[in-house]
Protein backbone atom coordinates (compact mmCIF):
# COMPACT_ATOMS: atom_id res chain seq x y z
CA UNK A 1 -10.69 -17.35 -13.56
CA UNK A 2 -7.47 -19.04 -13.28
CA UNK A 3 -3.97 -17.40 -14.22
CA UNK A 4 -0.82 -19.00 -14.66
CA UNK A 5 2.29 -16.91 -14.16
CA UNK A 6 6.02 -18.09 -15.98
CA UNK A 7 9.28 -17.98 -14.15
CA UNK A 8 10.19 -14.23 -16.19
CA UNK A 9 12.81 -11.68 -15.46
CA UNK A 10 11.13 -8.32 -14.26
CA UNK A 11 12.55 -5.13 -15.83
CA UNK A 12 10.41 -2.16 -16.50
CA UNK A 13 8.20 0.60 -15.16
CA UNK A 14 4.29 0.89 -14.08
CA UNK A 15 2.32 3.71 -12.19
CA UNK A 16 1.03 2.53 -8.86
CA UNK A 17 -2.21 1.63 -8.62
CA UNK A 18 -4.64 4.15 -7.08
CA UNK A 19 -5.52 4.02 -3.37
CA UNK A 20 -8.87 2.12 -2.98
CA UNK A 21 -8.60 3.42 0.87
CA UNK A 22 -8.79 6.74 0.13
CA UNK A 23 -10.90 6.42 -2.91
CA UNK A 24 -13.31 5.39 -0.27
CA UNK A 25 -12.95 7.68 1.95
CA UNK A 26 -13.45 10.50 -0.71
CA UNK A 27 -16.61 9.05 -1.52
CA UNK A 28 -17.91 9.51 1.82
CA UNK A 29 -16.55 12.74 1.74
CA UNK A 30 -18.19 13.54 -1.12
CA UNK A 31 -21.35 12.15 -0.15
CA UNK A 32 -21.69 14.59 3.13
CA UNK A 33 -20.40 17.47 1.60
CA UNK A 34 -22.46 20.02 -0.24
CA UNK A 35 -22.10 20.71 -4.14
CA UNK A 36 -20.08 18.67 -5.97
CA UNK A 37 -16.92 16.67 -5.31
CA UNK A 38 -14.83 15.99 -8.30
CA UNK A 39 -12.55 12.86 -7.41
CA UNK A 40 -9.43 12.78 -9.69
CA UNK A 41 -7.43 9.10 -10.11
CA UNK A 42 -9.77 6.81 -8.18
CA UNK A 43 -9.79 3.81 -7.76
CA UNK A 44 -12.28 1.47 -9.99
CA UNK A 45 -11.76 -1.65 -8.39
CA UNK A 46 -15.09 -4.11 -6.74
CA UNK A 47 -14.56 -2.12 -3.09
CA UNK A 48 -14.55 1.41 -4.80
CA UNK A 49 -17.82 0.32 -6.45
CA UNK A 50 -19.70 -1.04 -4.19
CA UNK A 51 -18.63 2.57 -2.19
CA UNK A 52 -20.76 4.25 -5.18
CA UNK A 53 -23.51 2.36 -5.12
CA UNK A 54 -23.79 3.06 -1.64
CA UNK A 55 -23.35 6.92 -1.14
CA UNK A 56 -26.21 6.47 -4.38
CA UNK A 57 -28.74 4.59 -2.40
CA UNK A 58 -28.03 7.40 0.59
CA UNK A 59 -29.64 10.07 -2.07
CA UNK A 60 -26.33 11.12 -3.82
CA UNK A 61 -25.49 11.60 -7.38
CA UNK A 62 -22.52 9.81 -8.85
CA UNK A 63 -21.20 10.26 -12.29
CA UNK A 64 -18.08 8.51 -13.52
CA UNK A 65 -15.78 9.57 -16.28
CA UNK A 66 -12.44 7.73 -17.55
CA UNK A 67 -10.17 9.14 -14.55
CA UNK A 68 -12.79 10.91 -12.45
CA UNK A 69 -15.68 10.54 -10.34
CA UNK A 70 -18.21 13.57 -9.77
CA UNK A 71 -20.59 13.31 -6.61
CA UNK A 72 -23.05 15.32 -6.01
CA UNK A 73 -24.91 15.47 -2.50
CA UNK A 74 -29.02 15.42 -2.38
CA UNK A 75 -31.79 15.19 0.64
CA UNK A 76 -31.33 12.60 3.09
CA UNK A 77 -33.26 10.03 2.22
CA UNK A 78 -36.54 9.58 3.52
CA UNK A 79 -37.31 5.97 4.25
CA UNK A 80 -35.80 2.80 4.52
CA UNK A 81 -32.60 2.36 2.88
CA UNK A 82 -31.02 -0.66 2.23
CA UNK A 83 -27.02 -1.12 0.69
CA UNK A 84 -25.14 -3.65 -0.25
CA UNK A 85 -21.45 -3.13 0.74
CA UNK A 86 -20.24 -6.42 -1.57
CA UNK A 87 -17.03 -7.76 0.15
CA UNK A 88 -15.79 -4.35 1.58
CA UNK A 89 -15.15 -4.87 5.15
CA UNK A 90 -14.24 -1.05 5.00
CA UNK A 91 -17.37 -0.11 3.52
CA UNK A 92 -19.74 -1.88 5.94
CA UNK A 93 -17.46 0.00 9.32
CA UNK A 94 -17.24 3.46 7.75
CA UNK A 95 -20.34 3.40 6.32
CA UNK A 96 -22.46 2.52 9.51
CA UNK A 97 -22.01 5.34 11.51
CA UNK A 98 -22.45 7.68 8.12
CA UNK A 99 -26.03 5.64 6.99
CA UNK A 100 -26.53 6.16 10.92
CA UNK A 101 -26.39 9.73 10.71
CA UNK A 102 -28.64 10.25 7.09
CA UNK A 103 -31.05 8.01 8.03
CA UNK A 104 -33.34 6.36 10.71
CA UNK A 105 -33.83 2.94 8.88
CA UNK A 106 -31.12 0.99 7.49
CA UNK A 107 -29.96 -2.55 6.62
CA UNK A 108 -26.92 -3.30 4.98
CA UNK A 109 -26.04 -6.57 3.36
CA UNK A 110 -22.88 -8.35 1.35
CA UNK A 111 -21.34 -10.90 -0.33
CA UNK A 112 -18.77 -13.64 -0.08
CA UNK A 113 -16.40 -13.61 2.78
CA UNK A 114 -18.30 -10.53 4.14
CA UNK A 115 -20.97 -12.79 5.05
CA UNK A 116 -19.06 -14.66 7.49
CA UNK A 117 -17.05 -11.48 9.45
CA UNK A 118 -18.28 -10.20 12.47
CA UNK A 119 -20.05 -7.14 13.57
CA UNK A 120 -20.34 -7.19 16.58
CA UNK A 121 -17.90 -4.24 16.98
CA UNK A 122 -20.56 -1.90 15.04
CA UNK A 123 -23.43 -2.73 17.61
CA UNK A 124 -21.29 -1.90 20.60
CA UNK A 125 -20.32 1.45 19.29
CA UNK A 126 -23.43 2.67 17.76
CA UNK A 127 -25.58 1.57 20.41
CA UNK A 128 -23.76 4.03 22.82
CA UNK A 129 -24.63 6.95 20.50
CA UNK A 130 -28.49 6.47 20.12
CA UNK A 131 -28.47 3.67 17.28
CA UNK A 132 -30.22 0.52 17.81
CA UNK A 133 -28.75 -2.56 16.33
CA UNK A 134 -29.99 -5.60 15.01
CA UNK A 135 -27.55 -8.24 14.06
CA UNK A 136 -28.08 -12.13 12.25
CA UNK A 137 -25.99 -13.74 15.29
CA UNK A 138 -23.24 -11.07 15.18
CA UNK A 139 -23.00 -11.33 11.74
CA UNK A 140 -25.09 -9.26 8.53
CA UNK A 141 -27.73 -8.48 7.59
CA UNK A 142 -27.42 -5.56 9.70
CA UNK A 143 -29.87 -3.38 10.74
CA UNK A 144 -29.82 0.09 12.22
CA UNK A 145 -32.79 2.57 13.98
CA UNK A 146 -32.64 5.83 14.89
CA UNK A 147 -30.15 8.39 13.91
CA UNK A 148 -26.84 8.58 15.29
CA UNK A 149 -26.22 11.35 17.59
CA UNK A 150 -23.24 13.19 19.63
CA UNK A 151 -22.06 12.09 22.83
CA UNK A 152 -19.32 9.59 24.38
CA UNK A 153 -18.55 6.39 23.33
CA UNK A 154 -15.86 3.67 23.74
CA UNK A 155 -14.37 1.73 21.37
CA UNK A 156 -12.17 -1.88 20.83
CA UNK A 157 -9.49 -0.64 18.54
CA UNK A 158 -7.90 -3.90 18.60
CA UNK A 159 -9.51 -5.59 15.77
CA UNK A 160 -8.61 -2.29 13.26
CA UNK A 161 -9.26 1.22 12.61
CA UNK A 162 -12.20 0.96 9.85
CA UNK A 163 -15.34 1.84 12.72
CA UNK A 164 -13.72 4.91 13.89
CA UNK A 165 -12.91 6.09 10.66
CA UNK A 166 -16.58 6.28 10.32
CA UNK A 167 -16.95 8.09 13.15
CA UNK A 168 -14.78 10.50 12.72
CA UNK A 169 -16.17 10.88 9.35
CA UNK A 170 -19.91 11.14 10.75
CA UNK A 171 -19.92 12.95 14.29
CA UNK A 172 -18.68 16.32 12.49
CA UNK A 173 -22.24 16.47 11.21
CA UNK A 174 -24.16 15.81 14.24
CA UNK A 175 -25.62 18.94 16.20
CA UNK A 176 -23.30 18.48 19.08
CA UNK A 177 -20.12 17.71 20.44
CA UNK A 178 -18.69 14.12 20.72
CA UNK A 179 -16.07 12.38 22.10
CA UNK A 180 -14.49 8.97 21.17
CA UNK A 181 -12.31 6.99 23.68
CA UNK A 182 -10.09 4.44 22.09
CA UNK A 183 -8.96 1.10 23.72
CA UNK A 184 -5.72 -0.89 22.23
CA UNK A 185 -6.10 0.90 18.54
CA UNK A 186 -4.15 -1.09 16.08
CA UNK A 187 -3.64 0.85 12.16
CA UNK A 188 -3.08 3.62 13.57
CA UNK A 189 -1.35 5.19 10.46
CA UNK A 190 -5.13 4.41 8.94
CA UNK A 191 -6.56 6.82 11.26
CA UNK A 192 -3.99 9.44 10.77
CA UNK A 193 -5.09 8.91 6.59
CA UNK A 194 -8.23 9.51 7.90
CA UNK A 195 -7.66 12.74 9.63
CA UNK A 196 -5.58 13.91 6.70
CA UNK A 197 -8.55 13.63 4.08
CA UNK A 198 -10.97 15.12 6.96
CA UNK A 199 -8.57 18.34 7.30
CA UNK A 200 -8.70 18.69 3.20
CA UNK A 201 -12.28 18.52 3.12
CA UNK A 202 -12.33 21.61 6.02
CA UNK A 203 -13.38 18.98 9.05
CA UNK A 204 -11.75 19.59 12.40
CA UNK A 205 -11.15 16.52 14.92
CA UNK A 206 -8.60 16.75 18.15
CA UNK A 207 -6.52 13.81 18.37
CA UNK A 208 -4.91 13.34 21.73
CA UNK A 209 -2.30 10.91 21.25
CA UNK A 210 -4.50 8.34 19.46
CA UNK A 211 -5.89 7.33 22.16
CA UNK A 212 -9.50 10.02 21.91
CA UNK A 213 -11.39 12.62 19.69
CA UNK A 214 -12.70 15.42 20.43
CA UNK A 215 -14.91 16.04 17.89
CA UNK A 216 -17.43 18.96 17.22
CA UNK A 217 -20.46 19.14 15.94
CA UNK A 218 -22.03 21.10 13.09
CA UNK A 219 -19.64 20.93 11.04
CA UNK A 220 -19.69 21.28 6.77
CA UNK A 221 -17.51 19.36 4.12
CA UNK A 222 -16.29 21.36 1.70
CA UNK A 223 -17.19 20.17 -1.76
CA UNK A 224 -13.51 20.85 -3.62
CA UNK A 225 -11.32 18.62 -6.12
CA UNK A 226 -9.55 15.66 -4.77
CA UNK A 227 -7.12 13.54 -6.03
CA UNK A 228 -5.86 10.48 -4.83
CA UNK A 229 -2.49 9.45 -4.12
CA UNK A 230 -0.66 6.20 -5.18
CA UNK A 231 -1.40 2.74 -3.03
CA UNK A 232 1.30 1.65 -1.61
CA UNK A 233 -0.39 -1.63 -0.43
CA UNK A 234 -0.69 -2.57 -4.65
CA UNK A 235 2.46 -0.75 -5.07
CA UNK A 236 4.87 -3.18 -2.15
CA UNK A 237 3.79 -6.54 -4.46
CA UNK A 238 5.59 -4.56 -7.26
CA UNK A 239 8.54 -3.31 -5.03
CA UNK A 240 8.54 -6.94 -3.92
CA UNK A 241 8.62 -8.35 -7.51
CA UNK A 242 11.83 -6.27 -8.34
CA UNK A 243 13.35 -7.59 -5.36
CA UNK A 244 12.79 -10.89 -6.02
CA UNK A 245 12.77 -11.14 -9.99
CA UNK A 246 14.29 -8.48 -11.75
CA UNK A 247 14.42 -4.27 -11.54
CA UNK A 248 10.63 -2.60 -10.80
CA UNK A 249 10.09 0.91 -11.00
CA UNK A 250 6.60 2.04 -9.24
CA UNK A 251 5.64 5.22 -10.14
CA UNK A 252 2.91 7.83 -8.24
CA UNK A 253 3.81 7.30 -4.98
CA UNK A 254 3.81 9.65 -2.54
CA UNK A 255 7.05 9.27 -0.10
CA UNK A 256 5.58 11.26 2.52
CA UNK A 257 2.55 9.35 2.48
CA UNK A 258 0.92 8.33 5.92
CA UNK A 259 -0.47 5.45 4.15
CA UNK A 260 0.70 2.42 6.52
CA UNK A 261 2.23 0.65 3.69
CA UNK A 262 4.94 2.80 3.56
CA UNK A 263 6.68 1.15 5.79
CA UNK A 264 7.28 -1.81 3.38
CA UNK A 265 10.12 0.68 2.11
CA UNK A 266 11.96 0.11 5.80
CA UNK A 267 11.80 -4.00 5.26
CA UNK A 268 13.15 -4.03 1.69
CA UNK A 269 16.16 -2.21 2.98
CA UNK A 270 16.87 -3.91 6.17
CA UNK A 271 16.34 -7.40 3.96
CA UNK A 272 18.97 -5.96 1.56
CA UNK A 273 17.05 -4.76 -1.31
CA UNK A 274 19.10 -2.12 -3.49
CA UNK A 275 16.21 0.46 -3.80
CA UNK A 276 16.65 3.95 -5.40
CA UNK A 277 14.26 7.24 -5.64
CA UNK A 278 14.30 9.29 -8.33
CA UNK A 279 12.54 11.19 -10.21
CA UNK A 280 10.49 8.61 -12.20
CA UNK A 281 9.89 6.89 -8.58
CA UNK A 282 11.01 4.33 -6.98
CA UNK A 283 13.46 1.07 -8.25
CA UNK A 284 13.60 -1.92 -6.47
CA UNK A 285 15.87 -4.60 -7.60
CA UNK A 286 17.00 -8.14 -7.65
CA UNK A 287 19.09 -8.48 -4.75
CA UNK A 288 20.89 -11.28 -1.99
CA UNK A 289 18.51 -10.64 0.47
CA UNK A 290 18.68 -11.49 4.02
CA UNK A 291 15.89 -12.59 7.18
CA UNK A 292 13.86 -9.48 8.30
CA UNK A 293 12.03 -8.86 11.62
CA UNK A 294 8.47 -6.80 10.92
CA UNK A 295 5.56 -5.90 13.21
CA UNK A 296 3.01 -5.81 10.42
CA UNK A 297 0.19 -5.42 13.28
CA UNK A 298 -0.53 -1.72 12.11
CA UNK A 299 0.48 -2.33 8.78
CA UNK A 300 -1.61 -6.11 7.74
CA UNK A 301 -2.02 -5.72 3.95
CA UNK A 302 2.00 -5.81 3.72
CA UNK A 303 2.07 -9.41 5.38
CA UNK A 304 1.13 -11.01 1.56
CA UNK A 305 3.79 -9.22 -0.20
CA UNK A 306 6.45 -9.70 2.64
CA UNK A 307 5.55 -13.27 3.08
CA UNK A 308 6.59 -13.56 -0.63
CA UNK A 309 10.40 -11.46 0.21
CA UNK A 310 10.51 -13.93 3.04
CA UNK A 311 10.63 -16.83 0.59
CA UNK A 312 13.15 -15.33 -1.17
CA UNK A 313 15.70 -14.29 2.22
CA UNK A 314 18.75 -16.78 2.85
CA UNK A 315 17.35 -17.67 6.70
CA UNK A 316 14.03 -17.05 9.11
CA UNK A 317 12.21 -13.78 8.54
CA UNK A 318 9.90 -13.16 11.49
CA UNK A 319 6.82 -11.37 10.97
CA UNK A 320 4.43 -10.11 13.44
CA UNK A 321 0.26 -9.34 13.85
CA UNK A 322 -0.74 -12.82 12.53
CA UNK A 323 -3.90 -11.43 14.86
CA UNK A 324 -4.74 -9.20 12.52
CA UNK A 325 -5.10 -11.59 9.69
CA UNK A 326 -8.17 -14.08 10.94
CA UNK A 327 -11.31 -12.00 9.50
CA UNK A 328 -9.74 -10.58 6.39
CA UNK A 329 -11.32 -12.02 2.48
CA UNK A 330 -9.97 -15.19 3.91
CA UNK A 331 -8.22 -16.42 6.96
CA UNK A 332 -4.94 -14.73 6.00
CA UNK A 333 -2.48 -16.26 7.88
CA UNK A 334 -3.96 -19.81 7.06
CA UNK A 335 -4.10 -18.57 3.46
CA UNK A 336 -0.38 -17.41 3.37
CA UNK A 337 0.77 -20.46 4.92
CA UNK A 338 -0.92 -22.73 2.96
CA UNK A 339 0.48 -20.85 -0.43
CA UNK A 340 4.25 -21.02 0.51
CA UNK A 341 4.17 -24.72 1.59
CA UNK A 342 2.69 -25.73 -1.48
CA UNK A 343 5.57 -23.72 -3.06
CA UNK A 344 7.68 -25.89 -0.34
CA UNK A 345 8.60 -22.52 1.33
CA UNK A 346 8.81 -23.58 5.45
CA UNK A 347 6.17 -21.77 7.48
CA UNK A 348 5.55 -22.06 11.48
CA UNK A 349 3.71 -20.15 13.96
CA UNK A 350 4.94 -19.24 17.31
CA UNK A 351 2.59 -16.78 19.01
CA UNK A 352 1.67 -13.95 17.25
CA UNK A 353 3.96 -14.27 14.96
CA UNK A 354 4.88 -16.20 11.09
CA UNK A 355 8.16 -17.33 10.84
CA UNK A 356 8.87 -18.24 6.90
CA UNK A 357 12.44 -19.81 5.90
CA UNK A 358 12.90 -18.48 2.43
CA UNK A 359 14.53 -20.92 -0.18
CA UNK A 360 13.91 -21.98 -3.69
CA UNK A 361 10.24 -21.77 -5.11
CA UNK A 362 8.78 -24.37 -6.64
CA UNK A 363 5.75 -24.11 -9.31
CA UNK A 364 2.71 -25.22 -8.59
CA UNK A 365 -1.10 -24.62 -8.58
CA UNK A 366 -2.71 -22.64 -5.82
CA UNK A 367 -5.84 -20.95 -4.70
CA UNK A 368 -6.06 -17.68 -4.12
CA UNK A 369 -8.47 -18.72 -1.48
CA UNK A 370 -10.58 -15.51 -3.15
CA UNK A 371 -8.36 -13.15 -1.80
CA UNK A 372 -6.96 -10.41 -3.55
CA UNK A 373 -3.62 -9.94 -1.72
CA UNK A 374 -2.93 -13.70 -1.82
CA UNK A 375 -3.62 -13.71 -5.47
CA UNK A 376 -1.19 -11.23 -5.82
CA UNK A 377 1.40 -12.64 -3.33
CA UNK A 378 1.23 -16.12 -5.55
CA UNK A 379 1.56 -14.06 -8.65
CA UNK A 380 4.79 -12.70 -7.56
CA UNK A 381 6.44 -15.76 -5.91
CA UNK A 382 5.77 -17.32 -9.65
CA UNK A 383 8.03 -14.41 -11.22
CA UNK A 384 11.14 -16.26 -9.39
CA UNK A 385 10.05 -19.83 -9.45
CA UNK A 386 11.06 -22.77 -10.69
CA UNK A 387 8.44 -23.54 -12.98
CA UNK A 388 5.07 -21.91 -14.00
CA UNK A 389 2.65 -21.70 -10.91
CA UNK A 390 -1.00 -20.90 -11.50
CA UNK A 391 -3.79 -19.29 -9.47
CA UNK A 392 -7.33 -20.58 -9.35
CA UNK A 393 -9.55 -17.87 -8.77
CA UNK A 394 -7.11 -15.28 -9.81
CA UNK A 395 -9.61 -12.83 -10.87
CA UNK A 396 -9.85 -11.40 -6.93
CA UNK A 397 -7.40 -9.49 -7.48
CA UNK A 398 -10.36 -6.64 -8.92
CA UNK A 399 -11.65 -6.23 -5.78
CA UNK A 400 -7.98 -3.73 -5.38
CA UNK A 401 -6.23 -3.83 -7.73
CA UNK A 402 -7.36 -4.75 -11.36
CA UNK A 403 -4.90 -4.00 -13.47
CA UNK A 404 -2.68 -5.81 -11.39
CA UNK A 405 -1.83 -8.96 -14.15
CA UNK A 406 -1.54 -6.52 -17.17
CA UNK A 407 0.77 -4.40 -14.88
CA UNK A 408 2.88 -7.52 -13.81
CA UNK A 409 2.82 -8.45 -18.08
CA UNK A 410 4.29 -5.03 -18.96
CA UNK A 411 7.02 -5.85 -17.01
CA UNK A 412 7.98 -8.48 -18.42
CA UNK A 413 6.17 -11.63 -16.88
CA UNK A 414 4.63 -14.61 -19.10
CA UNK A 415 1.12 -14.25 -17.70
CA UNK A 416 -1.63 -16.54 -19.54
């Protein structure tokens, strides 16, 4: 699908799209727990489904209502499964170690850019806890035997946070204790998400300093009601937008979140933006902004959105963990580079980090290389340029966020 976006002045306001990261992780929840878990304002994008479908071919009940989702927890299953995790790179790490534990035989597969990340991270970890893995040359189909059990491992945490989220989501359920030692852990905010939904669901993990768990065994999740929070990933494009094109109001967030995205609330004010909380949320608007300096190497989904402030500051905005971005839907950094030139925004690379001269925007046509965020970044540089600019492939953007065009329309832009 391709979407063109109008030059438009922004005024208006739109509730923040749910989080698809802890939609997720209340699935799992909801899978390992016994009775039912009723899961209030999830998300319904592509990653959230493919999350169902999963905990459903691991023997669970799911029943979906307008602004709810009901699981239910059966038997393990008792033969092979197999699951598709679609494009969800979080699904296929957290998922692992959980599939591990329910089951002695099971392959999982996906789609698109999925296809092409590696998983070589999964084997190493696993395979120090009694799970044998099969890879396709480091890459899926992937295919565990034998259940995962406690005991000691040690994990990369350099490439993200996703694998020990499923572990710390698993190991409470295995008949012993376990503990995780963590090398170089980048997200760690993730992991402190993680630990937050564990604690609400009556799971108990020591953290020492992010750097291991202590985590016992024979544990229970408590089947309860759960609702999710705001996303503030979906929510900094609209912060961004306000910024850039007119006066955004995003509201549902929680201000004391320890979603990582947060932190996009600390670069809108040290670029300038006039941002003010209330109690309808939080107003972001058009502003003279100035160069930032970010480390977005904890943070990564806010590099999209802040690439497209960047283009907007009078000067060099430096932004740091272009690392991070390599194995995402696309290669990120690539992706966000490629975007703002065509828009004749300046990019280089020096090291780890993006440096982005912000100036006038120029329509154009783009892909959204079938990414969501970059979709979404394009989307909003459009809002300011100087003529129409339109997205091929813009329909990504349902793998997070889907309501994110008719969001960006009820504010005010000409999307068609």
């Amino acid at each position: 699908m391709n979407i063109t976006v109008n030059p438009s002045g922004l005024k208006g306001c739109v509730e923040a799209p749910p989080s698809k990261s802890l939609t997720q992780r209340a699935i799992v929840a909801g899978l390992l727990a016994g009775g039912a878990t009723v899961i209030h304002n999830p998300s319904f994008c592509n990653d959230s489904m493919a999350a169902m479908n999963m905990v459903q071919a691991l023997g669970a009940t799911v029943i979906m209502q307008e602004e709810r989702i009901i699981i239910t927890a059966a038997e393990k299953p008792s033969g092979p499964v197999a699951m598709n995790c679609g494009e969800s790179g979080l699904a296929l790490r957290m998922f692992a170690p959980v599939a591990a534990l329910l089951s002695e035989s099971v392959t999982f597969t996906g789609e698109g850019s999925l296809l092409r990340r590696p998983v070589s991270m999964i084997s190493e970890a696993l395979s120090q806890l009694g799970v044998k893995v099969e890879t396709t040359g480091g890459l899926l189909p992937l295919k565990l035997s034998g259940r995962l059990g406690p005991g000691r491992a040690l994990i990369d945490g350099s490439s993200g946070s996703q694998l020990l989220t499923g572990l710390l989501m698993a190991l409470p359920m295995a008949d012993g204790e376990s503990r995780i030692e963590v090398a170089s852990l980048t997200s760690k905010p993730y992991i402190g998400l993680t630990l937050e939904l564990l604690a609400d669901f009556g799971i108990m993990v020591e953290n020492d300093g992010f750097r291991s768990f202590i985590i016992p065994g024979n544990q229970a999740y408590r089947a309860h009601e759960y609702a999710v929070e705001g996303d503030w990933s979906g929510a900094a494009f609209l912060l961004v937008a306000g910024a850039t094109a007119g006066r955004v109001t995003v509201d549902g967030l929680n201000p004391w979140s320890m979603q990582a995205d947060r932190s996009v609330l600390q670069v809108l004010d040290e670029a300038g933006v006039s941002l003010v909380t209330g109690p309808c949320g939080i107003t972001s608007s058009r502003s003279e902004l100035r160069p930032f300096i970010f480390d977005a190497s904890d943070a990564p989904d806010l590099f999209p959105p802040l690439a497209a402030l960047a283009a907007r500051c009078e000067g060099t905005s430096r932004i740091r963990g272009v690392g991070r971005l390599r194995h995402k839907e696309s290669d990120r950094a690539e992706a966000i580079a490629g975007v703002l030139e065509a828009m004749r925004i300046r990019v280089n690379f020096s090291g780890d980090e993006m440096l982005i001269t912000g100036g006038r925007v120029y329509g154009t046509t783009v892909s959204s290389h079938n990414d969501h965020r970059i979709a979404m970044m394009a989307a909003v540089m459009a809002a300011s340029a100087t003529s129409p600019v339109t997205i091929t492939g813009a329909d990504a953007v349902s793998k997070s966020y889907p309501g994110f065009y008719d969001d960006l329309a009820a504010l005010g832009a000409a999307v068609c």
